[in-house]
Protein backbone atom coordinates (compact mmCIF):
# COMPACT_ATOMS: atom_id res chain seq x y z
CA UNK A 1 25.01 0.85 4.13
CA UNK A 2 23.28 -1.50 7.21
CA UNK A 3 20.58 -2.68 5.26
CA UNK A 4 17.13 -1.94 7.89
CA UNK A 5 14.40 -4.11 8.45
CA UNK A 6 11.54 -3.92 6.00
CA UNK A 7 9.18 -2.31 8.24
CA UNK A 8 11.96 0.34 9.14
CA UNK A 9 12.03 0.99 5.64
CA UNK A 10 8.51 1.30 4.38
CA UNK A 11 8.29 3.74 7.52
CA UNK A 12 11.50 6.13 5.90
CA UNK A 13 9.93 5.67 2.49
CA UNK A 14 6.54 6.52 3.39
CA UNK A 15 7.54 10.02 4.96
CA UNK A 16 9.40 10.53 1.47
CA UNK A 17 5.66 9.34 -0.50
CA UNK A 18 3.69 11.27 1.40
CA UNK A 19 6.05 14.97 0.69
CA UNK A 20 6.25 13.60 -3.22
CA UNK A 21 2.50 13.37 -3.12
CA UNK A 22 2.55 16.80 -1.20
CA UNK A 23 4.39 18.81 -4.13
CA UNK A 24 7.74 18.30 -2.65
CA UNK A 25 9.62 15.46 -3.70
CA UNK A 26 13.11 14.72 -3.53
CA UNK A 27 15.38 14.75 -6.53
CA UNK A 28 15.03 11.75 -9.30
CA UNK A 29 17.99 10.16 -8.48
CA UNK A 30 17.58 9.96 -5.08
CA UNK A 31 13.97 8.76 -5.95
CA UNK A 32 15.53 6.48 -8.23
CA UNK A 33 18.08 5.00 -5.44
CA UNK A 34 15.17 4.76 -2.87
CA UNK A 35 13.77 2.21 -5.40
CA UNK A 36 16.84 0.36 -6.31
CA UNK A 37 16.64 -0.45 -2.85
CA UNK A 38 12.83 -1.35 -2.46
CA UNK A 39 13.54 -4.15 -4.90
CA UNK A 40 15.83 -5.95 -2.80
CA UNK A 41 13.24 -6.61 -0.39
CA UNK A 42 10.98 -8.21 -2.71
CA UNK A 43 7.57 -6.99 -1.87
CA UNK A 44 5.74 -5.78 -4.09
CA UNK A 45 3.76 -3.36 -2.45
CA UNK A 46 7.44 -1.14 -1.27
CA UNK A 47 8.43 -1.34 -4.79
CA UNK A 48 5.11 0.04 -5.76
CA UNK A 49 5.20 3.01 -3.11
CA UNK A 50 8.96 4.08 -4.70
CA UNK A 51 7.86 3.94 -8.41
CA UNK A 52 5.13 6.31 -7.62
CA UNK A 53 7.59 8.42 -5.71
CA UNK A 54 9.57 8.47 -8.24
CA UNK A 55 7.07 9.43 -10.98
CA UNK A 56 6.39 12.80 -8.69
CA UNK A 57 10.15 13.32 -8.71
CA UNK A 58 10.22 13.11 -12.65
CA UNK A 59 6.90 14.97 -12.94
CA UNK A 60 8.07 17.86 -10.71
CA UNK A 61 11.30 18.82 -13.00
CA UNK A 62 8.93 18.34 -16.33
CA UNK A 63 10.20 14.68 -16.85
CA UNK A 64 6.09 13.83 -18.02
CA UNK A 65 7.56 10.48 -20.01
CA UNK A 66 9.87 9.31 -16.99
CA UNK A 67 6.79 9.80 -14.27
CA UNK A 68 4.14 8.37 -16.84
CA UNK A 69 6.86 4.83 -16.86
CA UNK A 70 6.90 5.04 -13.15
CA UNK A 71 3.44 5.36 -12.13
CA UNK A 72 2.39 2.49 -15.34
CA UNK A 73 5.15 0.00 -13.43
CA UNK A 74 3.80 0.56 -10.24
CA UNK A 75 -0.06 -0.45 -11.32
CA UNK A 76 0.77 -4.25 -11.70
CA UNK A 77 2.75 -4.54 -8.26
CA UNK A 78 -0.73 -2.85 -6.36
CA UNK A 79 -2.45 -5.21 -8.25
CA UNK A 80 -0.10 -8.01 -7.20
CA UNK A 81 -0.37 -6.80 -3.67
CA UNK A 82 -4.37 -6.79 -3.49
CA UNK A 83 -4.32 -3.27 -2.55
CA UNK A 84 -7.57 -1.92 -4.87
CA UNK A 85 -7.09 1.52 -3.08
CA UNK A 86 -3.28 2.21 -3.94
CA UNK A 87 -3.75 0.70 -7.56
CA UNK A 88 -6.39 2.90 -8.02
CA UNK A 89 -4.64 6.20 -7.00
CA UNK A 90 -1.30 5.03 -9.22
CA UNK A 91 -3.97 5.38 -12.00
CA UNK A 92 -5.28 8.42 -11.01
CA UNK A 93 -1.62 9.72 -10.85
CA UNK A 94 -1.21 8.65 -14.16
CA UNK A 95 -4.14 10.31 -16.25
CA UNK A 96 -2.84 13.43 -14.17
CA UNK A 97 0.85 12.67 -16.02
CA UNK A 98 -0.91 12.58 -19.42
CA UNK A 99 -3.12 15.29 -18.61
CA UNK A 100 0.45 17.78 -17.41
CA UNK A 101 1.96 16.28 -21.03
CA UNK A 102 -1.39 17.35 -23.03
CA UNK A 103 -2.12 13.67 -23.52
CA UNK A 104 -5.75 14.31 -22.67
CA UNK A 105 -7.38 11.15 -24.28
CA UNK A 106 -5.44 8.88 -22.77
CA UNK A 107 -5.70 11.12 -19.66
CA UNK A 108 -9.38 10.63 -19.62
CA UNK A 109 -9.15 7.36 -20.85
CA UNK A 110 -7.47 6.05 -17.69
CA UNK A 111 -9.30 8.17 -15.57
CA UNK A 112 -12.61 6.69 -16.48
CA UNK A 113 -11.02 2.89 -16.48
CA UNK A 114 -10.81 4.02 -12.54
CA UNK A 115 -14.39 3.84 -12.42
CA UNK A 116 -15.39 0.37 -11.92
CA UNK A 117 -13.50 0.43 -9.10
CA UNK A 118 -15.04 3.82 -7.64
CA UNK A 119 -18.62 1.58 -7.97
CA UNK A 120 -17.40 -1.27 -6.37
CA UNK A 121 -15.71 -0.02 -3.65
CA UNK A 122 -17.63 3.34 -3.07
CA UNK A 123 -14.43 4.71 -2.84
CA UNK A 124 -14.94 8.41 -2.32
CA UNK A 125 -11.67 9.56 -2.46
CA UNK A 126 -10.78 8.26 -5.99
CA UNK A 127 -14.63 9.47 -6.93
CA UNK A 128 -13.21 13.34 -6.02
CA UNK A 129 -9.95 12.84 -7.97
CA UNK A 130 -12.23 11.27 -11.01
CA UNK A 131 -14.52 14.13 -11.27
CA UNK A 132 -11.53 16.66 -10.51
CA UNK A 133 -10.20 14.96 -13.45
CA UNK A 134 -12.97 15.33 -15.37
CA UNK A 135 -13.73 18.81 -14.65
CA UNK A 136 -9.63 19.65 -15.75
CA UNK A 137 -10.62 18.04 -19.09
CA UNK A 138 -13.36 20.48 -19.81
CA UNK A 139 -11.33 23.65 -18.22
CA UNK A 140 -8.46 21.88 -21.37
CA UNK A 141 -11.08 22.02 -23.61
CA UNK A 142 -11.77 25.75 -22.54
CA UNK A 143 -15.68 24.70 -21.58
CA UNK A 144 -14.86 26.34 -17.80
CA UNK A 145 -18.97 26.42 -17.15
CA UNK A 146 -18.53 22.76 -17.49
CA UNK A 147 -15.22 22.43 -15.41
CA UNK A 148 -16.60 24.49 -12.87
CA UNK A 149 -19.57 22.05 -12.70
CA UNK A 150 -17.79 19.03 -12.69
CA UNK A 151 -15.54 20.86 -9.73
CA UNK A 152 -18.57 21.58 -7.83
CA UNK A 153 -19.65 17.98 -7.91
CA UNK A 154 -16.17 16.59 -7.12
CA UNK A 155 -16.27 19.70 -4.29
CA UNK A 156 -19.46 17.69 -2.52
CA UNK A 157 -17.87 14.85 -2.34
CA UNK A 158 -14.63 15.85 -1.04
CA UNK A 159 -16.40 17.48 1.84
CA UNK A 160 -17.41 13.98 3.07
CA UNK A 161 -14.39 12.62 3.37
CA UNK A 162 -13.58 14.58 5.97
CA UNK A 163 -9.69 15.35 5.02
CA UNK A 164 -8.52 19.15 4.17
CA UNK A 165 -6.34 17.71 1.49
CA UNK A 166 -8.66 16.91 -1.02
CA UNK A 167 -10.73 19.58 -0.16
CA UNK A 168 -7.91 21.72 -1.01
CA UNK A 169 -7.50 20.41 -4.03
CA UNK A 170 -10.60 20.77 -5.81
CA UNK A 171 -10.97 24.55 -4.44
CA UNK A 172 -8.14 25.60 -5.72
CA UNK A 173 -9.42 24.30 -9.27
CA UNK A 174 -12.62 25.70 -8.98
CA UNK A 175 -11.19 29.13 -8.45
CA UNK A 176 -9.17 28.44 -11.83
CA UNK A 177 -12.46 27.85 -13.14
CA UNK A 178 -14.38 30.74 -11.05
CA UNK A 179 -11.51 32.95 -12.55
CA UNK A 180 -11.31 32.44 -16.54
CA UNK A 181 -15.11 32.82 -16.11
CA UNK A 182 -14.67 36.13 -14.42
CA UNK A 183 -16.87 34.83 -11.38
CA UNK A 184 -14.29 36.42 -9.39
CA UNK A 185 -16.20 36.54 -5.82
CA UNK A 186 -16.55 33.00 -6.14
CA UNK A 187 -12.92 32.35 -7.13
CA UNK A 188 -11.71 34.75 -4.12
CA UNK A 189 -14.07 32.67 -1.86
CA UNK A 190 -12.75 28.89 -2.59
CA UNK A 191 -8.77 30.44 -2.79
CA UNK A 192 -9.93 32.26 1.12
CA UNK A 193 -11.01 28.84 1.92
CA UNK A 194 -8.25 26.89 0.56
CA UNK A 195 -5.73 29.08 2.22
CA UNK A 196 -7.40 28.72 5.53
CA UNK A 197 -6.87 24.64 4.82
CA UNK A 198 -3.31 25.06 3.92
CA UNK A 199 -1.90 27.15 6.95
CA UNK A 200 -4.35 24.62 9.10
CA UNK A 201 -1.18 23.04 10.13
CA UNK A 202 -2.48 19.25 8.97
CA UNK A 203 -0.48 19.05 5.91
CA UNK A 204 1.52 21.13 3.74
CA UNK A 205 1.50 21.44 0.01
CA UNK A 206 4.04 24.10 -1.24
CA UNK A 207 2.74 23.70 -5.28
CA UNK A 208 -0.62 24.66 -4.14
CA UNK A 209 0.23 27.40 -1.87
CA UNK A 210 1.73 29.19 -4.65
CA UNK A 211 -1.30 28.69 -6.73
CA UNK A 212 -3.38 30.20 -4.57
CA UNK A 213 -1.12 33.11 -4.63
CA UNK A 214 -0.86 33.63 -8.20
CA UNK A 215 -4.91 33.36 -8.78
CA UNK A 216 -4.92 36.23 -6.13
CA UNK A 217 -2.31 37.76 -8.74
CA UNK A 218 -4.18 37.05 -11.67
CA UNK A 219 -7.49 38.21 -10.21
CA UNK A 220 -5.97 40.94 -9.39
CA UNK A 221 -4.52 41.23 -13.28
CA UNK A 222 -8.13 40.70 -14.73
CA UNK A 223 -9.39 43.64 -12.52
CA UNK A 224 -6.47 46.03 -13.20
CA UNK A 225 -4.88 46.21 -10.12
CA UNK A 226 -1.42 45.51 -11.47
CA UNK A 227 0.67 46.58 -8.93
CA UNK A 228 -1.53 44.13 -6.18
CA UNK A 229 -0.97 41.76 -8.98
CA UNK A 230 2.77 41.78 -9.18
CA UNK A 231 2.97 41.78 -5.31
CA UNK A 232 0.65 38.45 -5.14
CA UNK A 233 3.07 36.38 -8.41
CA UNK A 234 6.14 37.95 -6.61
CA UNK A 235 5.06 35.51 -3.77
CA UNK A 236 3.87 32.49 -6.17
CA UNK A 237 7.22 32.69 -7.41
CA UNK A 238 9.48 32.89 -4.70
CA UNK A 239 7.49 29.62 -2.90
CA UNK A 240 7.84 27.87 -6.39
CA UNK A 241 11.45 29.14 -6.86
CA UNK A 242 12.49 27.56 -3.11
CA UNK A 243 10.41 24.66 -4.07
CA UNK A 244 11.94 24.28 -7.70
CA UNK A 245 9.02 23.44 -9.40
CA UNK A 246 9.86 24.65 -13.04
CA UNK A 247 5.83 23.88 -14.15
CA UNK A 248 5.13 27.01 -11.72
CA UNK A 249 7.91 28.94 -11.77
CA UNK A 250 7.61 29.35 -15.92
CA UNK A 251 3.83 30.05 -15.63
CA UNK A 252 4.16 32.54 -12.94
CA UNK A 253 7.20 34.17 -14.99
CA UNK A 254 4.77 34.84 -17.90
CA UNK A 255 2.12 36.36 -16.06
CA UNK A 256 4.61 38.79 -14.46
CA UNK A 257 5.79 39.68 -17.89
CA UNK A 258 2.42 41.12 -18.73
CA UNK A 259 1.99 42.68 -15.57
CA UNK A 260 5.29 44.69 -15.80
CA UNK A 261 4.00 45.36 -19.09
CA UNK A 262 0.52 46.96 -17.62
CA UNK A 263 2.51 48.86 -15.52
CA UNK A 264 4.46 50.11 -18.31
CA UNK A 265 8.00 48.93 -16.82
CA UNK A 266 8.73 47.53 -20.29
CA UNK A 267 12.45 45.95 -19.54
CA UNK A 268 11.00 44.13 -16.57
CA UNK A 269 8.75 42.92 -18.67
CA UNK A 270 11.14 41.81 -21.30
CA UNK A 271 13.80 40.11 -18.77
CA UNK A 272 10.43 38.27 -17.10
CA UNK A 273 9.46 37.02 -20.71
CA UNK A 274 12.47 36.03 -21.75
CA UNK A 275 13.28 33.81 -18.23
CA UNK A 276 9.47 32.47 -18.81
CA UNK A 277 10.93 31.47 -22.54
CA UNK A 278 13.95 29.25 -21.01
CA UNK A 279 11.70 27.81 -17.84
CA UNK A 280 9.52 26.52 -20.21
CA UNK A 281 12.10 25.53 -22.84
CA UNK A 282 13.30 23.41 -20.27
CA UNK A 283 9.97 22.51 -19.00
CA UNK A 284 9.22 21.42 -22.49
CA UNK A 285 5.92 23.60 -22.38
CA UNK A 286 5.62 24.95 -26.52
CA UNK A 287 2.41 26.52 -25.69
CA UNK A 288 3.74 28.67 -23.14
CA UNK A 289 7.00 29.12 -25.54
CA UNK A 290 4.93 30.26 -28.30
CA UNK A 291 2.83 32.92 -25.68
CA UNK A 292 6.73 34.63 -24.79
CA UNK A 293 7.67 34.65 -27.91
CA UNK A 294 3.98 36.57 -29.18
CA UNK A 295 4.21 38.87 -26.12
CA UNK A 296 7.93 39.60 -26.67
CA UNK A 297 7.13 40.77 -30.14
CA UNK A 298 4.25 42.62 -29.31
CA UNK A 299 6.67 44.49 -26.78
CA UNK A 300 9.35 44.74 -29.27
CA UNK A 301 6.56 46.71 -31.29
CA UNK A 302 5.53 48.83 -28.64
CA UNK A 303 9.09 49.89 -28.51
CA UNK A 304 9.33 50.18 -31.67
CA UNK A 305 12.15 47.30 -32.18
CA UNK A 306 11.03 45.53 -35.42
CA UNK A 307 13.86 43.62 -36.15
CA UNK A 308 13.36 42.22 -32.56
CA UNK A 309 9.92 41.96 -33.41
CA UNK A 310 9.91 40.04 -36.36
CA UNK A 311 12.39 37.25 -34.97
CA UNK A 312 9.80 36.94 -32.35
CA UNK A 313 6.88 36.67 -34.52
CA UNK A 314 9.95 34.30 -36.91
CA UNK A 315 9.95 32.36 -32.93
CA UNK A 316 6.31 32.08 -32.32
CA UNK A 317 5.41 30.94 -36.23
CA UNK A 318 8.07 28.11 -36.01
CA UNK A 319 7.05 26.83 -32.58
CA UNK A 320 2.92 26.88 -34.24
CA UNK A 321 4.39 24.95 -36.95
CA UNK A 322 6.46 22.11 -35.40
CA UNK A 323 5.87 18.69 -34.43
CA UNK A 324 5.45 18.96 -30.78
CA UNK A 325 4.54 15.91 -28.96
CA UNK A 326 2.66 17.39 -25.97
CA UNK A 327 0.75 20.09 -27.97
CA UNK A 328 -2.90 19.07 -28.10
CA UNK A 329 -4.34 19.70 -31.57
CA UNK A 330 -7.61 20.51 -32.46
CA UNK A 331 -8.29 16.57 -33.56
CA UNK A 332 -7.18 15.34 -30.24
CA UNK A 333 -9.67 18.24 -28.49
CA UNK A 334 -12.48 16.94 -30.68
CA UNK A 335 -11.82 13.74 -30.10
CA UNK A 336 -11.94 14.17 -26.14
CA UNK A 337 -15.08 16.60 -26.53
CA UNK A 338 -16.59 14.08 -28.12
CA UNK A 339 -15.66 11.26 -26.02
CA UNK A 340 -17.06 13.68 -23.18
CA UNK A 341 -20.35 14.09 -25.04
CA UNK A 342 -21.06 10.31 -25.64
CA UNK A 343 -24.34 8.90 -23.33
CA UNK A 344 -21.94 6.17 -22.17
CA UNK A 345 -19.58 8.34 -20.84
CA UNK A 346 -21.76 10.69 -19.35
CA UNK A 347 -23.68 7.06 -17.45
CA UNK A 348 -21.26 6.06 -16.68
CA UNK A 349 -20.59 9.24 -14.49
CA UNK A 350 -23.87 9.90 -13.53
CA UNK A 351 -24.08 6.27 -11.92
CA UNK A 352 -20.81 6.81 -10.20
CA UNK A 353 -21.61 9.93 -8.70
CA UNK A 354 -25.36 8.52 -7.61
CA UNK A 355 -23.27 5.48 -5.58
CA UNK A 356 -21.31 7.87 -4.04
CA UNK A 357 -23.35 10.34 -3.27
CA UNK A 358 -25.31 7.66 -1.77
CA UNK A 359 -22.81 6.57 0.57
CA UNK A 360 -22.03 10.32 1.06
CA UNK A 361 -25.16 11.21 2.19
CA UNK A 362 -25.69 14.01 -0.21
């Protein structure tokens, strides 16, 4: 192959950054080649752009280890190229890789190393993605009144920055938040608004698209409307199924198994639980492993299978008690809770979000 010149390159690699940053990355070995071939020009900063490529094309098939490598490499070689603003964002990238893997205090550990340079620079963009972060860490530690807050805050500032993207972004979590507290109206109001950004026509983000379809679903769920609800994850799935993004595709598979299950079609149900089992087998996601295998017994006892049952419960009871690397346990929560709770922390924040909103205006 003609090798191009570098410009030419960065230009072709940039289109393939921005759609890995956008939910839709290429496959990891053509990621992977795409970098093999950044290093033979030398320059640090096209090197950097095609390891963090690559770490969304390993994080988008569940490879958490392979995109956490990629986006650490590329955090020396911003550094290298004096370009504050990309360095940051590899980081941010990062804690979100440790964050997807359940790694939450390093996850918040590199998120709030990102804040010296939010101060300095008064960069508002990595001050949304901090807070976002932030606010994800509560909604892990199952504090949602907290994530929602954080959210809010991170929502403020993401407003004056005048992109959709970002804006996007932090709706869609607060209506995550909105919904596990059953503040539905509010949740329906930032996934309205976050749909309205999406089909705007300025950038396109297939991951989040089917998010906001299966939080319609699952609001749907929580108010009993199961056939609306299995309509709205029929969608979510088919957009992550043409997308191939296993994280969503095995989420969205478990929800439908309960909703079949509502609506008393009990070998949908089944078949949907059992696909949800494999996605996230593959996805390496034990939590969501060990929920099929407890609803798949519980239906196994509804139809009055116990053998069936009991291999599930056998299933569920083995997954509780192995040695899984991504499963948070209750130390690690505390740990981050308390990490959360400490004055420094919470300065530290506080001052960050004072800068910024000073510069914001707010």
């Amino acid at each position: 192959m003609k090798r191009v010149s570098l410009e030419q390159f960065r230009t072709d690699l940039l289109e393939r950054a921005v759609a890995a940053a956008n939910g839709s990355p290429e496959s990891p070995v053509i990621a992977a080649d795409w970098l093999a071939r950044a290093r033979r020009y030398g320059d640090p900063a096209t090197t950097a752009c095609a390891l963090v490529t690559l770490g969304h094309a390993h994080q988008h098939v569940g490879a958490l280890g392979e995109a956490q490598g990629a986006f650490r490499a590329a955090i020396p070689l911003w550094n290298q190229a004096g370009d504050a603003y990309a360095l940051a964002d590899a980081r941010i990238e990062l804690g979100h890789s440790y964050y997807a893997a359940g790694e939450y205090p390093r996850a918040l550990a590199t998120w709030l190393d990102s804040l010296e340079h939010v101060r300095e620079t008064q960069d508002l963009n990595s001050g949304t993605r901090i807070y976002l972060g932030v606010g994800k860490m509560y909604y892990a530690l199952e504090d949602f009144s907290s994530a929602l807050r954080y959210h809010e805050l991170a929502l403020q500032l993401a407003r004056r920055l005048n992109a959709p993207k970002p804006v996007c972004e932090v709706l869609i979590n607060i209506a995550g938040d909105a919904y596990r507290l059953q503040r539905y109206e509010r949740a329906l109001t930032a996934l309205s608004e976050a749909d309205a950004l999406l089909h705007s026509g300025v950038f396109t983000n297939h991951v989040w698209e089917a998010e906001v379809e299966s939080y319609l679903g699952l609001i749907h769920f929580g108010r009993g409307e199961y056939e609306q609800a299995r309509l709205k994850l029929d969608a979510a799935f088919a957009i992550h199924q043409q997308n191939q993004n296993l994280w969503g595709k095995s989420h969205v598979m478990l929800a439908l198994g309960r909703t079949h299950a509502r609506l008393g079609e009990l070998a949908r149900a089944e078949a949907c639980l059992a696909n949800a089992s494999e996605l996230a087998e593959q996805a390496k996601l034990t939590a969501l492993m060990r929920q099929s295998a407890e609803l798949r017994a519980d239906l196994a006892v509804r139809q009055g299978d116990h053998r069936a049952a009991l291999q599930h419960y056998k299933r569920m009871h083995a997954l509780e008690a192995g040695d899984e690397p991504e499963r948070p346990s209750l130390q690690i929560n505390r740990q981050v809770a308390e990490r959360l709770r400490t004055g420094t922390v919470r300065l530290r924040l506080e001052r960050t979000r004072k800068r910024l909103a000073g510069r914001a205006g707010l």
